[in-house]
N, C-alpha and C. Protein backbone atom coordinates (compact mmCIF):
# COMPACT_ATOMS: atom_id res chain seq x y z
N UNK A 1 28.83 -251.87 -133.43
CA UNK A 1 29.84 -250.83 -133.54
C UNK A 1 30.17 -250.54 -135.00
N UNK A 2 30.62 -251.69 -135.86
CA UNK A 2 30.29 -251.45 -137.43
C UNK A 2 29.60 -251.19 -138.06
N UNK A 3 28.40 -251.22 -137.48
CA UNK A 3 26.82 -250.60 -138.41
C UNK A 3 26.86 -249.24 -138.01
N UNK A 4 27.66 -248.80 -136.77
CA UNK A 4 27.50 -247.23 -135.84
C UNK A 4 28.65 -246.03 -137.27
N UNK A 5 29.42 -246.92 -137.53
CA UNK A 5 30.70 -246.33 -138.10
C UNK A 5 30.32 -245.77 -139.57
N UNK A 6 29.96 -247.52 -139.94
CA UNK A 6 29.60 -246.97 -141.59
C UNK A 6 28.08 -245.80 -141.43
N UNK A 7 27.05 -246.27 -140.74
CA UNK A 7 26.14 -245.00 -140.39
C UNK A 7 27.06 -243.89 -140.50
N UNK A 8 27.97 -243.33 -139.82
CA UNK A 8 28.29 -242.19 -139.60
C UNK A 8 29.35 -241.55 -140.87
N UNK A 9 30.13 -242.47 -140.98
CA UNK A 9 30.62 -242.02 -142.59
C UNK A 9 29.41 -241.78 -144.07
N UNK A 10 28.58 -242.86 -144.16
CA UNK A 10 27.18 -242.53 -144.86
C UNK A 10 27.06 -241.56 -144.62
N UNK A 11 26.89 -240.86 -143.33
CA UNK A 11 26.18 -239.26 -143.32
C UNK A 11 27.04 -238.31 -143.52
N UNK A 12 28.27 -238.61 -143.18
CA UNK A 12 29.49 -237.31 -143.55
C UNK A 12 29.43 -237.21 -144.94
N UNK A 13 29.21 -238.30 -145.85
CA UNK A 13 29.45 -238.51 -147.39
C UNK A 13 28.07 -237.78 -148.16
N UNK A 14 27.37 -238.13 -147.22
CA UNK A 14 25.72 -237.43 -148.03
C UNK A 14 25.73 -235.90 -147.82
N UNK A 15 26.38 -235.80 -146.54
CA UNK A 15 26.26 -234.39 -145.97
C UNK A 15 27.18 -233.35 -146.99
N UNK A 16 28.37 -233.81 -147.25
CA UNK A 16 28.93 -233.20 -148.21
C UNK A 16 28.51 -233.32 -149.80
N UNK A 17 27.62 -234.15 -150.13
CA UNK A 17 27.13 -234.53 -151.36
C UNK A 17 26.08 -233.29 -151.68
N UNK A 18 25.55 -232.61 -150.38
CA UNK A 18 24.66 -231.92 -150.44
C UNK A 18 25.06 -230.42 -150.29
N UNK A 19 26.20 -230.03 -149.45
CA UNK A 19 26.76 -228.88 -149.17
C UNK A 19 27.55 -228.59 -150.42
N UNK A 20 28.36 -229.24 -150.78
CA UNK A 20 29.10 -229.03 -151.70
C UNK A 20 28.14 -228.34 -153.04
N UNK A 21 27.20 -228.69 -153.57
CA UNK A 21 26.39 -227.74 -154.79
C UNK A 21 25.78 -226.44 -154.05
N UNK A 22 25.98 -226.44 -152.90
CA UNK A 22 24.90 -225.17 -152.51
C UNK A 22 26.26 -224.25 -152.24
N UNK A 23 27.58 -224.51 -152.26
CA UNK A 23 28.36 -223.68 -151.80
C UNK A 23 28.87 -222.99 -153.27
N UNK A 24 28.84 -224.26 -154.11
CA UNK A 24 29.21 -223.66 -155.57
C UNK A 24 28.50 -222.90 -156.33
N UNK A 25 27.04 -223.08 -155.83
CA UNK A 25 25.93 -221.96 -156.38
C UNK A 25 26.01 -220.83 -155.74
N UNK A 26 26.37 -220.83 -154.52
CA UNK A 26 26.54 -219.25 -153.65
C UNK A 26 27.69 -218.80 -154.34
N UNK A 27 29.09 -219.22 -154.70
CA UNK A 27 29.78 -218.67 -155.47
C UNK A 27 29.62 -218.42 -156.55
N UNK A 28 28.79 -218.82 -157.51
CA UNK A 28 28.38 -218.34 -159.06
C UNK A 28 27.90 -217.27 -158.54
N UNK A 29 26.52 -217.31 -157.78
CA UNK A 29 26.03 -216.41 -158.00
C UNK A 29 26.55 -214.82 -157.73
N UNK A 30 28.12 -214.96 -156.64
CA UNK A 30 28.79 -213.69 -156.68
C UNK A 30 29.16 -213.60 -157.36
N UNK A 31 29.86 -214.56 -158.30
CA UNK A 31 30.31 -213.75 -159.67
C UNK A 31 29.53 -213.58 -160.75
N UNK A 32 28.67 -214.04 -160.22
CA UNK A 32 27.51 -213.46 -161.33
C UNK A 32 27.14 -211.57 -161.41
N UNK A 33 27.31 -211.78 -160.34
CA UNK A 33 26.86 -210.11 -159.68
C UNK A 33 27.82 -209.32 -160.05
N UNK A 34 29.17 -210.11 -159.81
CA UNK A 34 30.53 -208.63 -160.41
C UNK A 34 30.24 -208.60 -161.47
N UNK A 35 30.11 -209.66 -162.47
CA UNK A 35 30.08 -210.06 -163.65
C UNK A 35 29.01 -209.24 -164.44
N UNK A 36 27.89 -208.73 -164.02
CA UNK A 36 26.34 -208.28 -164.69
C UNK A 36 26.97 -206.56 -164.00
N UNK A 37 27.82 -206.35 -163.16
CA UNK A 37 28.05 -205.08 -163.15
C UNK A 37 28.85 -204.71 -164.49
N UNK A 38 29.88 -205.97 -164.42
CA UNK A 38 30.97 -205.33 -165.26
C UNK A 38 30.26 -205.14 -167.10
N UNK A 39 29.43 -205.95 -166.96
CA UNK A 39 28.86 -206.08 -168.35
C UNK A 39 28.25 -205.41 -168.51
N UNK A 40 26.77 -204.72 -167.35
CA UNK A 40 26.44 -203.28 -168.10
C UNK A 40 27.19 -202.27 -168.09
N UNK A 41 28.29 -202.27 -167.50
CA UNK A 41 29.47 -200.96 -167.71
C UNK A 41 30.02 -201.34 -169.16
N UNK A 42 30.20 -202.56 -169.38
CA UNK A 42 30.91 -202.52 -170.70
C UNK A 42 30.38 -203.23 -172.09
N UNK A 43 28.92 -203.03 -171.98
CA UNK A 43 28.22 -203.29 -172.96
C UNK A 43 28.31 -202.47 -174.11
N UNK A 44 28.20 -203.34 -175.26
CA UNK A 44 28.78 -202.22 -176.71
C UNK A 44 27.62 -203.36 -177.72
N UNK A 45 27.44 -202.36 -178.52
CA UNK A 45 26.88 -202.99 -179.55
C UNK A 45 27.47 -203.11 -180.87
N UNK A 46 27.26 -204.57 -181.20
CA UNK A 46 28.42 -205.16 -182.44
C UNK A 46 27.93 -205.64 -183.90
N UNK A 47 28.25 -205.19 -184.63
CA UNK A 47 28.04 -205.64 -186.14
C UNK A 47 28.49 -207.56 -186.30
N UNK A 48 27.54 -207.86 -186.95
CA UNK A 48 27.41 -209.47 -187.14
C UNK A 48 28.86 -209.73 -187.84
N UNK A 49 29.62 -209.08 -188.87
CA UNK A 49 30.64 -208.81 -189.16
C UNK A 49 31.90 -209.00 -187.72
N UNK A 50 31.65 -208.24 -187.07
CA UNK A 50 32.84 -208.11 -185.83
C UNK A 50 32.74 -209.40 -185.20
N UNK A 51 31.51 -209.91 -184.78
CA UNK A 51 31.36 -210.98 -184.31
C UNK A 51 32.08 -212.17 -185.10
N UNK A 52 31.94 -212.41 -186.00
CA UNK A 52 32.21 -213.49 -186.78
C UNK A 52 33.89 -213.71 -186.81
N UNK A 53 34.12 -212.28 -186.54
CA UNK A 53 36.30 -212.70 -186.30
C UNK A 53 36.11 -213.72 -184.82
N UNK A 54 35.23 -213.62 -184.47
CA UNK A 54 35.18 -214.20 -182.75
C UNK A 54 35.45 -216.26 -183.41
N UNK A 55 35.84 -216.77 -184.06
CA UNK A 55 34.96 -217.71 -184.08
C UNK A 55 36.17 -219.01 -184.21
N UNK A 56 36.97 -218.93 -182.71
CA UNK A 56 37.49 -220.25 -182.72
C UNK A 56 37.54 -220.71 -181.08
N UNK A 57 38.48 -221.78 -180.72
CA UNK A 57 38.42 -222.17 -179.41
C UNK A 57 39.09 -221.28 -178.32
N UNK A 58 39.91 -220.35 -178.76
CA UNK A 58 40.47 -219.33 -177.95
C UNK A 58 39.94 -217.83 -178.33
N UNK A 59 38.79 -218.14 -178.68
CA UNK A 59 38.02 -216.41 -178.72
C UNK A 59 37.02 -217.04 -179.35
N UNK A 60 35.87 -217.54 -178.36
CA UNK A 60 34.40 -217.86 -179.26
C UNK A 60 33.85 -216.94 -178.80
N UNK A 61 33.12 -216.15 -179.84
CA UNK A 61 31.51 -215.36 -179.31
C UNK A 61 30.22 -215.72 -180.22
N UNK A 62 29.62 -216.19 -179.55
CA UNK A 62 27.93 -216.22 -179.91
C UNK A 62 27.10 -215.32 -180.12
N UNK A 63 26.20 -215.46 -181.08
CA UNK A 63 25.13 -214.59 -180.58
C UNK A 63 23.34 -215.72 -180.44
N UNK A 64 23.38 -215.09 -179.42
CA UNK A 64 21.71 -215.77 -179.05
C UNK A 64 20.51 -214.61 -179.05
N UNK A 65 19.25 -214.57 -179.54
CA UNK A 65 18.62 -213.52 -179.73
C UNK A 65 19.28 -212.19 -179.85
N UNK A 66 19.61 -211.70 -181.21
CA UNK A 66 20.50 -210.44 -180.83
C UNK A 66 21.16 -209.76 -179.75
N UNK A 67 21.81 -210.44 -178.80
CA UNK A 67 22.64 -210.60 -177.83
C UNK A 67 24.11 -211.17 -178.47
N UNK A 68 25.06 -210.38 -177.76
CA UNK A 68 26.48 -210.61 -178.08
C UNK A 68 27.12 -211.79 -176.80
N UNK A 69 27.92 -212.89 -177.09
CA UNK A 69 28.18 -213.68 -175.59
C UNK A 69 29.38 -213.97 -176.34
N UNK A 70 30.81 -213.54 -174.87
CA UNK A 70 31.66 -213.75 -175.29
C UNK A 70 32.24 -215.29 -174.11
N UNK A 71 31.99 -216.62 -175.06
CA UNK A 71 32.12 -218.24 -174.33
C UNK A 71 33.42 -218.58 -174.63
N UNK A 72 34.57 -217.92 -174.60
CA UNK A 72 36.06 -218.46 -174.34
C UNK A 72 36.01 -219.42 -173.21
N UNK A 73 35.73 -218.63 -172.26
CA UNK A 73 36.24 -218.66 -170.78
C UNK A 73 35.05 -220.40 -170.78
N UNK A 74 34.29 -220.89 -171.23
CA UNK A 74 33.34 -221.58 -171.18
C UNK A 74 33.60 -222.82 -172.12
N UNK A 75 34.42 -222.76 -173.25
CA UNK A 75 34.63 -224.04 -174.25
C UNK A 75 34.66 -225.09 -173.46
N UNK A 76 36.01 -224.85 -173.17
CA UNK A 76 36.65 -226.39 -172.33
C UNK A 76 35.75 -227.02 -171.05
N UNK A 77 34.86 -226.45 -170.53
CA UNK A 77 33.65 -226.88 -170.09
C UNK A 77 32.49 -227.12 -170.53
N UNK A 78 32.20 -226.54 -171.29
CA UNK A 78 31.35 -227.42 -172.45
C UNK A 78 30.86 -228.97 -172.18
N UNK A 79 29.60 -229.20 -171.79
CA UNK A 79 29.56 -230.40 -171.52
C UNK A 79 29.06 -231.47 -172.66
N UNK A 80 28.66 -230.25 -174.29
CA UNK A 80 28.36 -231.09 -174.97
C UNK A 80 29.56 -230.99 -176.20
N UNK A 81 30.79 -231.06 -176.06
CA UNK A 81 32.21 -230.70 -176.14
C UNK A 81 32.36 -229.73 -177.29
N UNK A 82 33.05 -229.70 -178.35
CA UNK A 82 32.82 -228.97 -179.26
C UNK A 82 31.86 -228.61 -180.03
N UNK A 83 30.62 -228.54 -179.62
CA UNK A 83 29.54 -228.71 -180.61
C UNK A 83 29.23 -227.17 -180.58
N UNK A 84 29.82 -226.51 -179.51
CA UNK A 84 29.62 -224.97 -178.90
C UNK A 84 30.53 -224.32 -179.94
N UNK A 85 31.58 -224.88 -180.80
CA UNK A 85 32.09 -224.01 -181.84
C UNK A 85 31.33 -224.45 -183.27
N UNK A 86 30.36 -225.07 -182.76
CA UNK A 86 29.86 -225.01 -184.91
C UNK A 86 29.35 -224.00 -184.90
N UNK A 87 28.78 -222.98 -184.02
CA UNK A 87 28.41 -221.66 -184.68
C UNK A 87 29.15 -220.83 -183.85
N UNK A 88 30.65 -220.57 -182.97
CA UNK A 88 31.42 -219.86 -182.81
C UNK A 88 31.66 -218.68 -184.02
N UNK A 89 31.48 -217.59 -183.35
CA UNK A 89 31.33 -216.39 -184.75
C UNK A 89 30.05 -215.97 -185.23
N UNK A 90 29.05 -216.63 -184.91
CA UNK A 90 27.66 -216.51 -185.72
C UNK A 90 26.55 -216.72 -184.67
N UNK A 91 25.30 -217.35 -185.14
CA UNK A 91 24.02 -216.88 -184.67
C UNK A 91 24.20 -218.70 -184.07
N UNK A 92 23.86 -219.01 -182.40
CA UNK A 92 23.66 -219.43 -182.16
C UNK A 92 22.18 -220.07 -181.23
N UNK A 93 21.19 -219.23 -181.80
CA UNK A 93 20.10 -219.32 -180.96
C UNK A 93 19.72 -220.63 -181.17
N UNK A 94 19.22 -221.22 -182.39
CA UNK A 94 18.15 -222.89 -182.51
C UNK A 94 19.31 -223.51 -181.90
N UNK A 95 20.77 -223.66 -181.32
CA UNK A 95 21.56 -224.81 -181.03
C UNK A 95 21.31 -224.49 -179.01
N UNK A 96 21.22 -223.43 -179.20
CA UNK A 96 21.05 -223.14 -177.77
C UNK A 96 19.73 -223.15 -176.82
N UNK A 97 18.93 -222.90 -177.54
CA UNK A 97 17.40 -223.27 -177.46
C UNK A 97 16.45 -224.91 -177.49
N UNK A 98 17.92 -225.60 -177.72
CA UNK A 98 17.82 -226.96 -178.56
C UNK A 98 17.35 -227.69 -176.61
N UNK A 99 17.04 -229.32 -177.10
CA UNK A 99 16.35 -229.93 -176.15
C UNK A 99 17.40 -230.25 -175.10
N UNK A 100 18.99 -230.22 -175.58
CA UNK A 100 20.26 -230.96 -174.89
C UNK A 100 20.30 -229.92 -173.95
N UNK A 101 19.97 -228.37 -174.00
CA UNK A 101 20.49 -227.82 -172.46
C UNK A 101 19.44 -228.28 -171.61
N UNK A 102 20.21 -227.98 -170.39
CA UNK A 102 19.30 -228.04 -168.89
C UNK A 102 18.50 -226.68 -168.82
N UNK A 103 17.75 -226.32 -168.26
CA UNK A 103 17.55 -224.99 -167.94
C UNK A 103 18.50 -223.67 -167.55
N UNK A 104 19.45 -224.17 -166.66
CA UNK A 104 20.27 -223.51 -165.99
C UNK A 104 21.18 -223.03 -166.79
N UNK A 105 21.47 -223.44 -168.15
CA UNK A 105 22.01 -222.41 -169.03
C UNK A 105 21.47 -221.22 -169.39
N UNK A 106 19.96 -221.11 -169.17
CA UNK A 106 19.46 -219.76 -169.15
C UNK A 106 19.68 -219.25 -168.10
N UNK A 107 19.94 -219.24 -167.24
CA UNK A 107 20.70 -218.03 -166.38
C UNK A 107 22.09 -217.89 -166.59
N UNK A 108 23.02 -219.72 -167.00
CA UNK A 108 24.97 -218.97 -166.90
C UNK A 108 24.55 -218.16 -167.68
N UNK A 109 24.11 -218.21 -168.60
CA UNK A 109 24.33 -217.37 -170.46
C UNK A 109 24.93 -215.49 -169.88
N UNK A 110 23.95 -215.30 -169.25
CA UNK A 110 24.30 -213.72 -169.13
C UNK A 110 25.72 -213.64 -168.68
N UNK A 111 26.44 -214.16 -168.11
CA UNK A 111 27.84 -214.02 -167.22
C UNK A 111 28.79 -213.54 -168.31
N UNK A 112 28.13 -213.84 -169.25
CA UNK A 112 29.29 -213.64 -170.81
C UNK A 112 28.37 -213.01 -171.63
N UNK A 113 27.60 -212.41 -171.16
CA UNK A 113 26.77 -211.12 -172.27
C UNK A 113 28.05 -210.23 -172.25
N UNK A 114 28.28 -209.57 -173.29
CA UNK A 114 29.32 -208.74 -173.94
C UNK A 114 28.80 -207.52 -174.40
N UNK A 115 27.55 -207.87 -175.33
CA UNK A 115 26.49 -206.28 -175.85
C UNK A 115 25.50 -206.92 -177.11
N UNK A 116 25.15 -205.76 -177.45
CA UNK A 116 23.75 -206.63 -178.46
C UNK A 116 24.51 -206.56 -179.94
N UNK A 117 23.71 -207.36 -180.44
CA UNK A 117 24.18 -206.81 -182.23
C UNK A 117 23.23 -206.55 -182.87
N UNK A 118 24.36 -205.36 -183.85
CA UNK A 118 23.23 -204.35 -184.50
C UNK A 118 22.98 -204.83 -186.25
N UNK A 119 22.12 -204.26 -186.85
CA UNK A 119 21.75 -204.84 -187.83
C UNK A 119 22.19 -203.92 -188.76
């Protein structure tokens, strides 16, 4: 009867171990979708200048390949903690391209595309 119990809690615990990331990816990915609407509606293109006022923990913007990304909303999650403001304001491609992300930062990245910058 005790081997029946813990069996069955084991599987409630795995079962949610497993539902739980697939429910949080179905929700990114809707806001991914409002998110890539709202951004080609409000895409602007920005002087490296404008960008660079962007450059603390309550207004960071990046730029990655002449792409504008506005990562406020993203600091405090940051999993590699502040290291996302040493180039807050400026060109962040070699830190972002670097070996420490997972892949899957190449897809969040767009959620906070903002517009390109111009030269």
């Amino acid at each position: 009867m005790d081997l029946l119990v813990v069996t069955l809690f084991l599987g409630l615990v795995l079962g949610f171990l497993v539902i739980l990331p697939l429910l949080r990816k179905s929700d990114h990915g809707k806001a991914k979708g409002v998110q890539s609407k709202i951004s080609a509606e409000a895409s602007k293109a920005y002087t490296k200048s404008e960008v660079s006022l962007h450059n603390k923990r309550t207004d960071c913007w990046i730029i990655i390949k002449e792409k504008v990304y506005d990562v406020t909303s993203y600091v405090e999650e940051h999993p590699g903690g502040d290291a996302i403001l040493v180039h807050a304001g400026d060109d962040s491609t070699d830190g972002f391209f670097g070996p420490q992300h997972a892949t899957r930062v190449f897809d969040m990245i767009e959620d906070f595309y903002v517009g390109d910058l111009v030269k």
